[in-house]
Protein backbone atom coordinates (compact mmCIF):
# COMPACT_ATOMS: atom_id res chain seq x y z
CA UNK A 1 1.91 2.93 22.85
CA UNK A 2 1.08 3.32 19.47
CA UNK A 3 1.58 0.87 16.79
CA UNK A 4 3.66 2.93 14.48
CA UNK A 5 6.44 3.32 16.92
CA UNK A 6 9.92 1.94 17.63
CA UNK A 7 9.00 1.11 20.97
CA UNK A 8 6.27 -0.80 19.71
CA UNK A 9 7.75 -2.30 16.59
CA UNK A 10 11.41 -3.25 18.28
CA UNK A 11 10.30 -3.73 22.06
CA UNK A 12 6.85 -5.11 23.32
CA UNK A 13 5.37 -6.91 20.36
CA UNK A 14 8.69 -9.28 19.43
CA UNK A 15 8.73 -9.81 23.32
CA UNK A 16 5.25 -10.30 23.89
CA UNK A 17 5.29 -12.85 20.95
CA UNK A 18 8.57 -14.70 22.31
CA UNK A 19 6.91 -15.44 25.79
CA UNK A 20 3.53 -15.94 24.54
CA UNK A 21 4.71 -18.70 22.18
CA UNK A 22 6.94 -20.00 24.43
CA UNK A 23 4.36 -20.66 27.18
CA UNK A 24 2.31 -22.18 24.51
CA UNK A 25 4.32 -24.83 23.15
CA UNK A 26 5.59 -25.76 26.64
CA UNK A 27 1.96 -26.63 27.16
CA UNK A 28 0.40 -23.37 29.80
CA UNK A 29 -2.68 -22.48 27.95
CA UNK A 30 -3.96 -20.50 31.46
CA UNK A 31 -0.40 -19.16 31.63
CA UNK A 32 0.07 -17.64 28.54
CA UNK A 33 -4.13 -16.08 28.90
CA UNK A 34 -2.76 -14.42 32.17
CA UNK A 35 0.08 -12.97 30.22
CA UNK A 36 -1.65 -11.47 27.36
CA UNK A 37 -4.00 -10.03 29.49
CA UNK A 38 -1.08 -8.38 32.01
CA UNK A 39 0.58 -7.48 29.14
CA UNK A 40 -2.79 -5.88 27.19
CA UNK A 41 -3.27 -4.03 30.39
CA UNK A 42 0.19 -2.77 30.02
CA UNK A 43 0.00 -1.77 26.76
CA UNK A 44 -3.56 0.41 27.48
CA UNK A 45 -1.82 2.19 30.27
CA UNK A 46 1.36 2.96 28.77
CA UNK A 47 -0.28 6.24 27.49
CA UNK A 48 -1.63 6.90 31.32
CA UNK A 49 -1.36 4.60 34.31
CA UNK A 50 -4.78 5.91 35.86
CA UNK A 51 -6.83 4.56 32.64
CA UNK A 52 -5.90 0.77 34.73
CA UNK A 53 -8.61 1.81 37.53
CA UNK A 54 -11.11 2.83 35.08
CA UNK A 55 -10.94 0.12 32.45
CA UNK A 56 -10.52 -2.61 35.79
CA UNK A 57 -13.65 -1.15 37.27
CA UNK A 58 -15.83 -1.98 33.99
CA UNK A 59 -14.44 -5.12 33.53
CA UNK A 60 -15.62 -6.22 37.17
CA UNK A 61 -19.14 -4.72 37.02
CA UNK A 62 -19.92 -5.98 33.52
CA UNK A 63 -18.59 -9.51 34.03
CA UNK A 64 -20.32 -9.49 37.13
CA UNK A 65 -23.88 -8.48 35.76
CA UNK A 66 -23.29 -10.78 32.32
CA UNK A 67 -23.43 -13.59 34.82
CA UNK A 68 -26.18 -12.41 37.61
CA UNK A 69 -28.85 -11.36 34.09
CA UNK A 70 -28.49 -15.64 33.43
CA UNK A 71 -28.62 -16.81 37.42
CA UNK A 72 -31.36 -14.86 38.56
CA UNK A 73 -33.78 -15.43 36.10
CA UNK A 74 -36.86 -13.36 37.73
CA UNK A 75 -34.77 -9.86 37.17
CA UNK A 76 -32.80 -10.85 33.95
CA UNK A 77 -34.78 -7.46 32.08
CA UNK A 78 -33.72 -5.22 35.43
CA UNK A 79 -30.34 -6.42 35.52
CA UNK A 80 -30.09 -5.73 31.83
CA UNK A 81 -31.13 -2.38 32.24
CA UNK A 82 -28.70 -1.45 34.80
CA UNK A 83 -25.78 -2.90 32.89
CA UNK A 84 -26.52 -0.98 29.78
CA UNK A 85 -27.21 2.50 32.11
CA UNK A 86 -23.90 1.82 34.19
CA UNK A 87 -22.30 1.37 30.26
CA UNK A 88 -23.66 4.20 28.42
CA UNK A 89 -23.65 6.33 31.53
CA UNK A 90 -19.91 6.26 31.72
CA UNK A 91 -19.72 6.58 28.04
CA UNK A 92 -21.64 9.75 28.66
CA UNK A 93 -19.77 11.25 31.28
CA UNK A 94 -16.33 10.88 29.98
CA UNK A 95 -17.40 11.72 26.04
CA UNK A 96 -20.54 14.09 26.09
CA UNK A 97 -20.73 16.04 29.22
CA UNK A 98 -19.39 18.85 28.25
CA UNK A 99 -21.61 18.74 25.14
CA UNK A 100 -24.48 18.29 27.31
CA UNK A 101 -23.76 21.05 29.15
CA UNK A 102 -23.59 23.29 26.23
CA UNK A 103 -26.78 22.01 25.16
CA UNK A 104 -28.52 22.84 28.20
CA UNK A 105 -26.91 26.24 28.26
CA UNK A 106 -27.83 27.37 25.37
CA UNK A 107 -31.46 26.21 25.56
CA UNK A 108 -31.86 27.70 29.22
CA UNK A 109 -29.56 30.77 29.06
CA UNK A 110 -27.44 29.14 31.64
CA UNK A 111 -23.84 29.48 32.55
CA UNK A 112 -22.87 25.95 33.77
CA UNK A 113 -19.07 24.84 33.13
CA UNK A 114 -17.78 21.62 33.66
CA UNK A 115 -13.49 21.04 34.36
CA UNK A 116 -11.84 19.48 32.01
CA UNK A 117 -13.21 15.80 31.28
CA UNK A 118 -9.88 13.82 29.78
CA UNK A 119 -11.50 11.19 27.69
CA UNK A 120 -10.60 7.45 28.79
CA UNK A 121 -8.61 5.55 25.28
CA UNK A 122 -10.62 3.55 24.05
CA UNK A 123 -13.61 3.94 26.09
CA UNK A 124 -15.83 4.31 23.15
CA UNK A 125 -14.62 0.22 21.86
CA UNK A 126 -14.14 -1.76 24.60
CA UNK A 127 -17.64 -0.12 26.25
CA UNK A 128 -19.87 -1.38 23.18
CA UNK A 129 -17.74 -4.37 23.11
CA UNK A 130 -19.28 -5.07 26.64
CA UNK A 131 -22.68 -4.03 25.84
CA UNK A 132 -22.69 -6.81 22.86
CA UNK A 133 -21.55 -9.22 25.16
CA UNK A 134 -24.32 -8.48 28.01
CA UNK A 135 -27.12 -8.24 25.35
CA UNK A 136 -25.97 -12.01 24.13
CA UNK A 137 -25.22 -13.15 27.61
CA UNK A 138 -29.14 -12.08 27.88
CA UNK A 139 -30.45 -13.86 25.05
CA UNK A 140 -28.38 -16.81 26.13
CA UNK A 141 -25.91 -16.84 22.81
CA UNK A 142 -22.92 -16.95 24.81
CA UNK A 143 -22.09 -19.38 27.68
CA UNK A 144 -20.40 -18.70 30.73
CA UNK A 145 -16.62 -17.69 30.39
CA UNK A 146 -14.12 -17.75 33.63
CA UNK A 147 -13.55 -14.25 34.61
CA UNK A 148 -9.99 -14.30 32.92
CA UNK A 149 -10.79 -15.26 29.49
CA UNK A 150 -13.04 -12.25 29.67
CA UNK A 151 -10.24 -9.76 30.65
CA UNK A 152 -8.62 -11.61 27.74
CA UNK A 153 -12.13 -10.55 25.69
CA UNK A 154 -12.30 -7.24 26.61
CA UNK A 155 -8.19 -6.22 26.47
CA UNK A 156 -6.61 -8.18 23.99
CA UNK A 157 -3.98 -4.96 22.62
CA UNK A 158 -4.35 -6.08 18.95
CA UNK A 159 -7.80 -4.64 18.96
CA UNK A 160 -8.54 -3.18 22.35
CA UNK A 161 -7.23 0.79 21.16
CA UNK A 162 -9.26 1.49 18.11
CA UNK A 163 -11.28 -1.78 17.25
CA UNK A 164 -12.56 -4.20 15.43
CA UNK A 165 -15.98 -4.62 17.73
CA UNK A 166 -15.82 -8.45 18.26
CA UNK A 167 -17.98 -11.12 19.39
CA UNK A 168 -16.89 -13.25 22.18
CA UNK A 169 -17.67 -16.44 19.88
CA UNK A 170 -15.53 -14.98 17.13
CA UNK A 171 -12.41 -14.80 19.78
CA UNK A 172 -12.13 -16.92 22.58
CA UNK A 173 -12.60 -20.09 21.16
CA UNK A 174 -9.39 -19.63 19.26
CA UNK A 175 -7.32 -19.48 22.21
CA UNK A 176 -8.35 -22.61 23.16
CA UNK A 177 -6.69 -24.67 20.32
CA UNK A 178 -3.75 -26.76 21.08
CA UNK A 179 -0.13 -25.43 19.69
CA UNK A 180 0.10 -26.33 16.10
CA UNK A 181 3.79 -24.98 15.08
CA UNK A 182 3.17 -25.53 11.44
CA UNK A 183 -0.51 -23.60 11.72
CA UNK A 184 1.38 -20.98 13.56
CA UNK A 185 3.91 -20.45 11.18
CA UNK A 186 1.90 -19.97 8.57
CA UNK A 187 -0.17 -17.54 10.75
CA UNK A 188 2.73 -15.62 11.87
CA UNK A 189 3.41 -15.15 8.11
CA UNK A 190 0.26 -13.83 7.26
CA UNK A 191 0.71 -11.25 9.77
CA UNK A 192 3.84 -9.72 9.59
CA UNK A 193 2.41 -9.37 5.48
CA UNK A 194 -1.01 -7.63 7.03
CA UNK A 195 0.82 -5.01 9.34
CA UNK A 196 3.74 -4.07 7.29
CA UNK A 197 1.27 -3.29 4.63
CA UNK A 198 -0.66 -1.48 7.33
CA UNK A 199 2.37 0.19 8.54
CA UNK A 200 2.95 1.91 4.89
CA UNK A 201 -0.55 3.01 4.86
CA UNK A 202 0.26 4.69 8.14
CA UNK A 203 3.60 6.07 7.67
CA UNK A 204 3.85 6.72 4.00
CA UNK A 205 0.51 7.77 2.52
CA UNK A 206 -1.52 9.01 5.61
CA UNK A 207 1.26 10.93 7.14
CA UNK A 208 2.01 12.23 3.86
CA UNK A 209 -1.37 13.22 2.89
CA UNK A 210 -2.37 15.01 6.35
CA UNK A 211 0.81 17.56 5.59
CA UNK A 212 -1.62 18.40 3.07
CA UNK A 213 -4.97 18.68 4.53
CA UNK A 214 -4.55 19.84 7.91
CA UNK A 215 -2.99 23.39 7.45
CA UNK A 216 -6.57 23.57 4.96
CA UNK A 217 -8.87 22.68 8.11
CA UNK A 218 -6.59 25.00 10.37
CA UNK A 219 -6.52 27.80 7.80
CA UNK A 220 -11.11 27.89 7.74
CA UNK A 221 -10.57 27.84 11.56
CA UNK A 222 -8.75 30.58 11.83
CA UNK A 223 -10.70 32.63 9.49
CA UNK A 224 -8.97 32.13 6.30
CA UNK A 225 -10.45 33.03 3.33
CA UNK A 226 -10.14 29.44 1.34
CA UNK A 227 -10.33 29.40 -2.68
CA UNK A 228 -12.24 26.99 -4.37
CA UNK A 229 -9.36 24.87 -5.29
CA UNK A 230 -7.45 25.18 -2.19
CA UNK A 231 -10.69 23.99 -0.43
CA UNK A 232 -11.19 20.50 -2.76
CA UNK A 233 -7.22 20.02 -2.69
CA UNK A 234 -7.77 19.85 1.39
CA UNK A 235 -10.63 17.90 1.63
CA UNK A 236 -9.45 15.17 -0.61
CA UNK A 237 -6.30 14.68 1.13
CA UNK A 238 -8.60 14.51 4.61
CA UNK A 239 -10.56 11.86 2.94
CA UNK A 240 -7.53 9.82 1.64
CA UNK A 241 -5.58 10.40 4.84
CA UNK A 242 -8.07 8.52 6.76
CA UNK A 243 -9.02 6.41 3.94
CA UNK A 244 -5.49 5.31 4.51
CA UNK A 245 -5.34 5.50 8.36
CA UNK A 246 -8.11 3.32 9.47
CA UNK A 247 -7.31 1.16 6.74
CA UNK A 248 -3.84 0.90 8.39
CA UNK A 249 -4.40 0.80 11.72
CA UNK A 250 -7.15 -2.24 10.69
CA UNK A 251 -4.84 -4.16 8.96
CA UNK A 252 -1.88 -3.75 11.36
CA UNK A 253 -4.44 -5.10 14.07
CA UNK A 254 -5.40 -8.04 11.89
CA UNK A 255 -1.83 -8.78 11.55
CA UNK A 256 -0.75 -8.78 14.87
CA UNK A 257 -3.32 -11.08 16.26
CA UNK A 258 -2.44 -12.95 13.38
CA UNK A 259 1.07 -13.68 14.91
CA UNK A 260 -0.31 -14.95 17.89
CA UNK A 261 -2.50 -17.41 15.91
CA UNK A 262 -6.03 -15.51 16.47
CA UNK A 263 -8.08 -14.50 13.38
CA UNK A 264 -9.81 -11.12 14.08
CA UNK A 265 -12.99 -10.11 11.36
CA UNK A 266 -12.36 -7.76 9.08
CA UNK A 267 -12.85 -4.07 9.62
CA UNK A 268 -12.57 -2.19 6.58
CA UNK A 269 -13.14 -3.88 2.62
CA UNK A 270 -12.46 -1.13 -0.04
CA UNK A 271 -15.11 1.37 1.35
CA UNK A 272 -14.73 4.08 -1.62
CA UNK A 273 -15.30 1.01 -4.30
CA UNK A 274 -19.31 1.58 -2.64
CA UNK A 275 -21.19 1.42 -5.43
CA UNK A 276 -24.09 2.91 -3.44
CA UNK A 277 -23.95 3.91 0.77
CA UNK A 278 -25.51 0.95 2.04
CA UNK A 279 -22.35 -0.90 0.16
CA UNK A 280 -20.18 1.77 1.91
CA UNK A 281 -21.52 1.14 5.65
CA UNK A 282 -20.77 -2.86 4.85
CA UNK A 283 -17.61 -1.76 3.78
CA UNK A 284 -15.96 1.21 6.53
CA UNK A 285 -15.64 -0.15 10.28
CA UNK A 286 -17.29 -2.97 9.34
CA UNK A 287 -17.87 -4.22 12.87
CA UNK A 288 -19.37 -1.14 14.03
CA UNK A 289 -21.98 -1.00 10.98
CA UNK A 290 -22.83 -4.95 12.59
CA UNK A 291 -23.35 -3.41 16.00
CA UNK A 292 -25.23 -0.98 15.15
CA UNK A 293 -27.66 -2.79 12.95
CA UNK A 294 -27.94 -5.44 15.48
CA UNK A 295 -28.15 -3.91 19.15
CA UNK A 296 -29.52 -0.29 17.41
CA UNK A 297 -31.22 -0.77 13.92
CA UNK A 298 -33.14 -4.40 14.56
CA UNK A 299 -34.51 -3.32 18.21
CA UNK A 300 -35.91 -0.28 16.79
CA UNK A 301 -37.57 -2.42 14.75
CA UNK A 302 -35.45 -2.24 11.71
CA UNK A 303 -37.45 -2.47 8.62
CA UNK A 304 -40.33 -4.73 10.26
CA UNK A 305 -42.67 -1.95 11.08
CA UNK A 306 -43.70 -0.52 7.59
CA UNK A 307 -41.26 2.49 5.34
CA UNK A 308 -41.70 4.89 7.62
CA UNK A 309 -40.71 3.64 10.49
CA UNK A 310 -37.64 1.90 8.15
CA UNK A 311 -36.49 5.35 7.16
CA UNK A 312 -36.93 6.80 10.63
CA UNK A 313 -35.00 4.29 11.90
CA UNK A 314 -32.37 4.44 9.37
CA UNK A 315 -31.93 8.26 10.41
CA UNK A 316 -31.93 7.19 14.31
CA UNK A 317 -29.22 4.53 14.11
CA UNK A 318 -26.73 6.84 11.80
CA UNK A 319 -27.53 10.09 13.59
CA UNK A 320 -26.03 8.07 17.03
CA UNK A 321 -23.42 6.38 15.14
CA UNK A 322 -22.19 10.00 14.19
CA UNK A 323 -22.24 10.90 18.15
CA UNK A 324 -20.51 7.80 18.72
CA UNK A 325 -17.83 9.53 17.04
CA UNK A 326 -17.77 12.15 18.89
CA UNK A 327 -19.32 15.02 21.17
CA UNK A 328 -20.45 17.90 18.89
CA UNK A 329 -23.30 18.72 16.06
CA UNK A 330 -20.56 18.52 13.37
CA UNK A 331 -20.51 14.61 13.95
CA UNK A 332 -24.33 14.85 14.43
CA UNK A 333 -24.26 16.37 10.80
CA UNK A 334 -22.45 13.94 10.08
CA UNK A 335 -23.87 11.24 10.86
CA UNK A 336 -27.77 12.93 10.25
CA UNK A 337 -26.05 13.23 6.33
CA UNK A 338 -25.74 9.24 6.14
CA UNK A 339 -29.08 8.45 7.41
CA UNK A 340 -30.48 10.70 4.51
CA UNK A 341 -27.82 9.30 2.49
CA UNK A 342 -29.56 5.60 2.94
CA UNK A 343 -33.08 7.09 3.11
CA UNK A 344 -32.25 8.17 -0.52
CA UNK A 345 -30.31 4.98 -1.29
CA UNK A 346 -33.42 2.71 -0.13
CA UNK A 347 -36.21 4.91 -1.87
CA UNK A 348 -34.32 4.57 -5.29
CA UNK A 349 -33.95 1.06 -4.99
CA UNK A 350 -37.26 0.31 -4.55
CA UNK A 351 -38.27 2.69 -7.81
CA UNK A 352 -35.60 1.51 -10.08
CA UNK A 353 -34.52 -2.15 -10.17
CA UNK A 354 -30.90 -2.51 -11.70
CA UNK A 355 -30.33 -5.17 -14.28
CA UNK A 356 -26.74 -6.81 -14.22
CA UNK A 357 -24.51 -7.32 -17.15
CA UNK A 358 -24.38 -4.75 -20.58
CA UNK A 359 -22.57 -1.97 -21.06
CA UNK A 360 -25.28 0.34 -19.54
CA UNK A 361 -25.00 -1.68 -15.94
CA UNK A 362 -21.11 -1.15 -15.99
CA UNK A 363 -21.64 2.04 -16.40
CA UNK A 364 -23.96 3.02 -13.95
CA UNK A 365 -21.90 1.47 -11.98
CA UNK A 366 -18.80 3.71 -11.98
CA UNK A 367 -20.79 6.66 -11.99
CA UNK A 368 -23.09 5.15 -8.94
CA UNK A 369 -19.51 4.43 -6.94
CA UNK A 370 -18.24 8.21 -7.85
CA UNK A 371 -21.61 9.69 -7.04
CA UNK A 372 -21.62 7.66 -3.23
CA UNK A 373 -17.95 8.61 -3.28
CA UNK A 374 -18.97 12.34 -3.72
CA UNK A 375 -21.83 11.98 -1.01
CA UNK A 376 -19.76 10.45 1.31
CA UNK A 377 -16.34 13.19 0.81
CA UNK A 378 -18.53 15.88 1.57
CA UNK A 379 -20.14 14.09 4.74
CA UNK A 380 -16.15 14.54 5.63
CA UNK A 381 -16.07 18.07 5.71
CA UNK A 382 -18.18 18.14 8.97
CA UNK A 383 -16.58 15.17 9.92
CA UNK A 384 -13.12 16.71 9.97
CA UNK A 385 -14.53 20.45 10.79
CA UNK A 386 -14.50 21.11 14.51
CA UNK A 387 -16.81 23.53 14.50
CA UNK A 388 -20.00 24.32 12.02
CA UNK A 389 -18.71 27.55 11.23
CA UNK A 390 -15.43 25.91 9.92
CA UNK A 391 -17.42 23.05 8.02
CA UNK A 392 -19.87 25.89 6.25
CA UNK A 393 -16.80 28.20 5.02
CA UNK A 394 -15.60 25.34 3.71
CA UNK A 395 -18.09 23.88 2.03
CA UNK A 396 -19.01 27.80 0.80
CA UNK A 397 -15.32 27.44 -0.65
CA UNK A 398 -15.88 24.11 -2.05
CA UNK A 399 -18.90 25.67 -4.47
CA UNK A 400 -17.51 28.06 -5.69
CA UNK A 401 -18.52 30.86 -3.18
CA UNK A 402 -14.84 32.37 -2.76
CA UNK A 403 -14.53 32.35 -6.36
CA UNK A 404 -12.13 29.96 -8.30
CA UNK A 405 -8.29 31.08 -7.42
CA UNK A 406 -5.17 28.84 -8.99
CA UNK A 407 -1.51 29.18 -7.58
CA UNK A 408 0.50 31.19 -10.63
CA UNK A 409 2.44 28.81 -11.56
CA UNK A 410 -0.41 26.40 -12.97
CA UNK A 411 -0.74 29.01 -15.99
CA UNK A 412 1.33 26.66 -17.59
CA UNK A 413 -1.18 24.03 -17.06
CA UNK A 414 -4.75 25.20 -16.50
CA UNK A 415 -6.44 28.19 -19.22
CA UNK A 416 -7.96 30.93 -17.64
CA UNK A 417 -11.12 30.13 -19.43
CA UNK A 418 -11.67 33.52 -20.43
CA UNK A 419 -11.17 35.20 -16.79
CA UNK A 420 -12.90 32.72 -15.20
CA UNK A 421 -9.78 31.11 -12.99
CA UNK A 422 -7.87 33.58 -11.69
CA UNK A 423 -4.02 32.84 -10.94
CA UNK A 424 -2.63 34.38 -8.08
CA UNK A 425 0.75 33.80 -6.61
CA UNK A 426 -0.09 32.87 -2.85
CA UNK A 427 -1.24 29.42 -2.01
CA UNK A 428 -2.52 28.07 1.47
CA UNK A 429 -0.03 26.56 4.22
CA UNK A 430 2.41 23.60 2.50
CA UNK A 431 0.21 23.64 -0.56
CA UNK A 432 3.31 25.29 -2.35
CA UNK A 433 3.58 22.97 -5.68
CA UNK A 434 -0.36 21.89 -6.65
CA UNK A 435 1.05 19.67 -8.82
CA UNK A 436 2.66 17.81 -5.92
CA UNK A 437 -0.66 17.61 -4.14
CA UNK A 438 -2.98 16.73 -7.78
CA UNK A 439 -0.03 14.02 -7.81
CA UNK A 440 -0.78 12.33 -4.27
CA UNK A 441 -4.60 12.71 -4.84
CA UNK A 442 -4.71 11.27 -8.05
CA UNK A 443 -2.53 8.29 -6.81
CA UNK A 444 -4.93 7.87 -3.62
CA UNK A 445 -7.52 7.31 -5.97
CA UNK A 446 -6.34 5.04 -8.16
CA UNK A 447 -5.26 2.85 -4.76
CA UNK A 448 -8.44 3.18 -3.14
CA UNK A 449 -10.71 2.90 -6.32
CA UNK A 450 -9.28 0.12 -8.26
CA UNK A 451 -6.69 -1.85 -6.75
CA UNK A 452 -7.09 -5.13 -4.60
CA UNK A 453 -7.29 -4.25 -0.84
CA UNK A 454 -5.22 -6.21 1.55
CA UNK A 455 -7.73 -8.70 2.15
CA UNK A 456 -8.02 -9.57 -1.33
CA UNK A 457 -4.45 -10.02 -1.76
CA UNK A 458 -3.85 -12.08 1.36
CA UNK A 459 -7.06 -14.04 0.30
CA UNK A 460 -8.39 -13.27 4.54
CA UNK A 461 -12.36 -12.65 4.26
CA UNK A 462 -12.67 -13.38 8.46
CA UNK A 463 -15.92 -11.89 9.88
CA UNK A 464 -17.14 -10.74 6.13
CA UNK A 465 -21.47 -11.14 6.14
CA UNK A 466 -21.22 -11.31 2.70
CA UNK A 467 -20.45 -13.76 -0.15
CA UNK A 468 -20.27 -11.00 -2.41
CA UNK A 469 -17.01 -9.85 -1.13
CA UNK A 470 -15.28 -13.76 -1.00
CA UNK A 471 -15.75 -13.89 -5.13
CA UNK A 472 -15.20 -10.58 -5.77
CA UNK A 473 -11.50 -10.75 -4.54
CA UNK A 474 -11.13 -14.05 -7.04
CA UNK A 475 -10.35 -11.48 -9.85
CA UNK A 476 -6.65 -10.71 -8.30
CA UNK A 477 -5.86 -14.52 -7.91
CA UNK A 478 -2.73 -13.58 -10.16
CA UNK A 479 -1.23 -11.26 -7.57
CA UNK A 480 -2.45 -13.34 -4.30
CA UNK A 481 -0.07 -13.88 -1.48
CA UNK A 482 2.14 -16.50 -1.37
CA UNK A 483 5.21 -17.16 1.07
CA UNK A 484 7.82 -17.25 -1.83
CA UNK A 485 11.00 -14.59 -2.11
CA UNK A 486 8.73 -12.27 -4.40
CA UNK A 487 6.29 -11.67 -1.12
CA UNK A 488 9.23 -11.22 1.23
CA UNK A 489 11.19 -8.75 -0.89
CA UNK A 490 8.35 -6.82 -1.09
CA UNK A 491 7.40 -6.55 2.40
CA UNK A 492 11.09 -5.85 3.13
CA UNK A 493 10.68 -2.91 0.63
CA UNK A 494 7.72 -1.83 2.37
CA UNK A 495 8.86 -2.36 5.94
CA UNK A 496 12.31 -0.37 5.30
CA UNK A 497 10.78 2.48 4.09
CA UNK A 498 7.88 2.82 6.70
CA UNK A 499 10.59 2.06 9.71
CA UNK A 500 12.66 4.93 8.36
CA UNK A 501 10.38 7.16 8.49
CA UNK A 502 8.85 6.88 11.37
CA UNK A 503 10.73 9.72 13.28
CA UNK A 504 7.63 11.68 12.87
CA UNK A 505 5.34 9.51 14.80
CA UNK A 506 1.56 10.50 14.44
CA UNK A 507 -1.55 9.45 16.42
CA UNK A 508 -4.13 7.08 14.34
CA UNK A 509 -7.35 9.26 13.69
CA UNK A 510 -9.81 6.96 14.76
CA UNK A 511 -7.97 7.09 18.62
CA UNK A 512 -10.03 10.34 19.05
CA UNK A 513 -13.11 8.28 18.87
């Protein structure tokens, strides 16, 4: 069930919310945990009724070891080990076999193949989600919870499908707290605000955008040719598409555990306003940068064991966050290009010391943010690409290597400089009026570059590490969130137009992950 839907929208949440509320003000706190976690299991297997057996099973075995590696003391380090092998080694099967297999087939001139390995939702979330919890239960940061209010942990819907990574401290507590109608109310507010928002980002600017870059992806898969223009038009839309869908999809979550009173961190802060790509990674899937530095970076030994080690370790964490992502060398790349990304980042720093304030510092600023917004568009190229081959003739395209080809009717606009751009009359897939698609980038990057981010506007920093972020969004004060008739014509406005179009009803990116 996606969020984006009618069924969704209309159906389960407003009756989910009805009973849930309901059972709390009557006064059954266990009854209304039960329900949200029958109706979060129905919710994950809407899409396929097996996933129940699979996503039951690791509940069970990971609740079970969180509480043996804290009774039996003598083993705590063996019982550790097994939970995160049983983890990672059905993260492994489902996600990389078949990668793995290729691997070995390649390097031993073998012809191994594997059936078809349909990949569990969510598997990739609610398995690190369990791994953070067993690590803690280890170190004894989290007390014992009742079995249910860990199905509860591991399956609430808001956040079960594509995230945020939470803590069981940042969660459970809140369900706990007596009904407060007035609290609620203002909670419920603040939600429907946070996913309507998120729904537009969805329907109206990601949707819209991918008509734009996918037919570019599909066109260097098939062989195609790309110009040089054709080639930037496409992977610009890609990055504002899911600039726009993970943004989205995180604030839609936010808001609907918002309407059931719970406060979920914050997942994504204005990523492309970086203004270097160690501000980037504490910007984009915020909660997975926090697992990764804490269960990943810091046991490696994180920047304790000299620059070396620091810079190798940088390169380790990223290159795995990349295959987190998913099972080929193009998300290797990927992630491989953001571990040099920070080794660079961190050796600058530590030659050239920035001074704030002047009009120098402002502007190294904006050209340090369009410079880490560069690094980190072209990182999307192998990102998107789902194959090398693909990501290459792109990126060949991108340079100039196919030589620089306009669609004819930009003659109007564009000079030939002397021969250099040559106009021709075919252009790629729906990339029929450039001017359309120049229109949606340049918008795109005036959102995502200097306007306020939902957060900012709805004054909600939840989960945010740094006090940075809390003053920066003081500057839009003006322009905050308030529950007057301004706010709610608005999110009518924006509501409307989303629910209307929503005929066309598209996966969120990040669900392939």
């Amino acid at each position: 069930m996606l969020f984006n839907s009618y069924e969704f929208i209309f159906f389960f949440l407003p009756l989910v919310l009805l009973f849930f509320h309901i059972l709390n003000f009557l006064g059954f706190y266990k009854a209304r945990i039960l329900y949200l976690v029958a109706t979060s299991l129905l919710f994950y297997c809407y899409w396929k009724p097996s996933y129940f057996i699979l996503i039951i099973i690791s509940i069970s075995i990971n609740y079970l070891l969180s509480n043996t590696v804290e009774v039996i003391t003598a083993a705590r380090k063996i019982i550790l080990a097994i939970g995160l092998i049983f983890n990672l080694g059905l993260l492994a099967y489902y996600k990389y076999t078949g990668f793995f297999v290729s691997i070995i087939n390649t390097i031993a001139n073998t012809e191994f193949k594997v059936s078809v390995i349909i990949l569990p939702l969510a598997i990739s979330f609610f398995t690190f989600q369990q791994i953070a919890y067993l690590i803690d239960r280890y170190k004894g940061l989290v007390e014992k919870t009742s079995f249910l209010h860990y199905c509860l942990f591991v399956t609430f819907f808001p956040q079960l499908i594509a995230g945020p990574i939470v803590h069981h401290k940042e969660m459970m507590p809140q369900f706990n707290r007596p009904a407060n109608l007035s609290s609620y109310a203002k909670f419920f507010s603040l939600g429907i605000t946070f996913f309507f928002i998120g729904l537009f980002k969805k329907v109206i600017l990601a949707d819209n955008l991918a008509q734009f870059a996918t037919p570019v992806f599909e066109a260097a898969t098939n062989g195609a040719i790309l110009t040089f223009f054709e080639a930037w038009f496409g992977v610009l839309a890609f990055t504002f598409q899911l600039y726009f869908d993970f943004s989205g999809y995180s604030d839609m979550a936010v808001g609907a555990a918002c309407m059931f009173g719970i406060r979920l961190p914050i997942n994504f802060y204005s990523p492309y306003q970086a203004a270097n790509i160690v501000e980037f990674w504490k910007r984009w899937h915020v909660t997975l940068s926090r697992f990764f530095r804490d269960y990943l970076y810091i046991p490696l030994g994180g920047n304790r064991k000299g620059k070396l080690r620091t810079l190798a370790n940088l390169i380790i964490t990223m290159v795995l966050g990349g295959l987190w992502h998913g099972a080929g060398w193009t998300f290797v790349i990927w992630g491989g290009l953001h571990g040099i990304f920070l080794v660079v980042n961190h050796s600058w720093s530590k030659l050239f010391q920035t001074r704030t304030g002047g009009w120098r510092f402002y502007f190294t600023q904006v050209l340090s943010r369009n410079i880490t917004f560069l690094a980190v568009v072209v990182a999307w190229v192998f990102f998107r690409s789902n194959s090398l081959e693909t990501a290459v003739q792109i990126l060949k395209a991108m340079t100039g290597g196919n030589h620089f080809v306009l669609p004819v009717n930009l003659t109007d606009y564009v000079p030939s400089f002397g021969g250099l751009i040559e106009f021709k009359g075919y252009t790629l897939g729906s990339i029929t009026e450039p001017m359309v698609v120049i229109g949606w980038i340049i918008i795109s990057y005036i959102i995502v570059m200097y306007l306020p981010n939902t957060s900012q506007l709805l004054n909600y920093v939840e989960g945010l590490d740094s006090k940075f972020f809390e003053t920066e969004s003081s500057r839009w004060d003006k322009i905050k969130w308030k529950p007057n008739l301004l706010w709610v014509f608005f999110i009518l406005v924006l509501a409307l137009s989303s629910v209307l179009t929503l005929h066309n009803v598209s996966e969120f990116l990040y669900f392939n992950f």
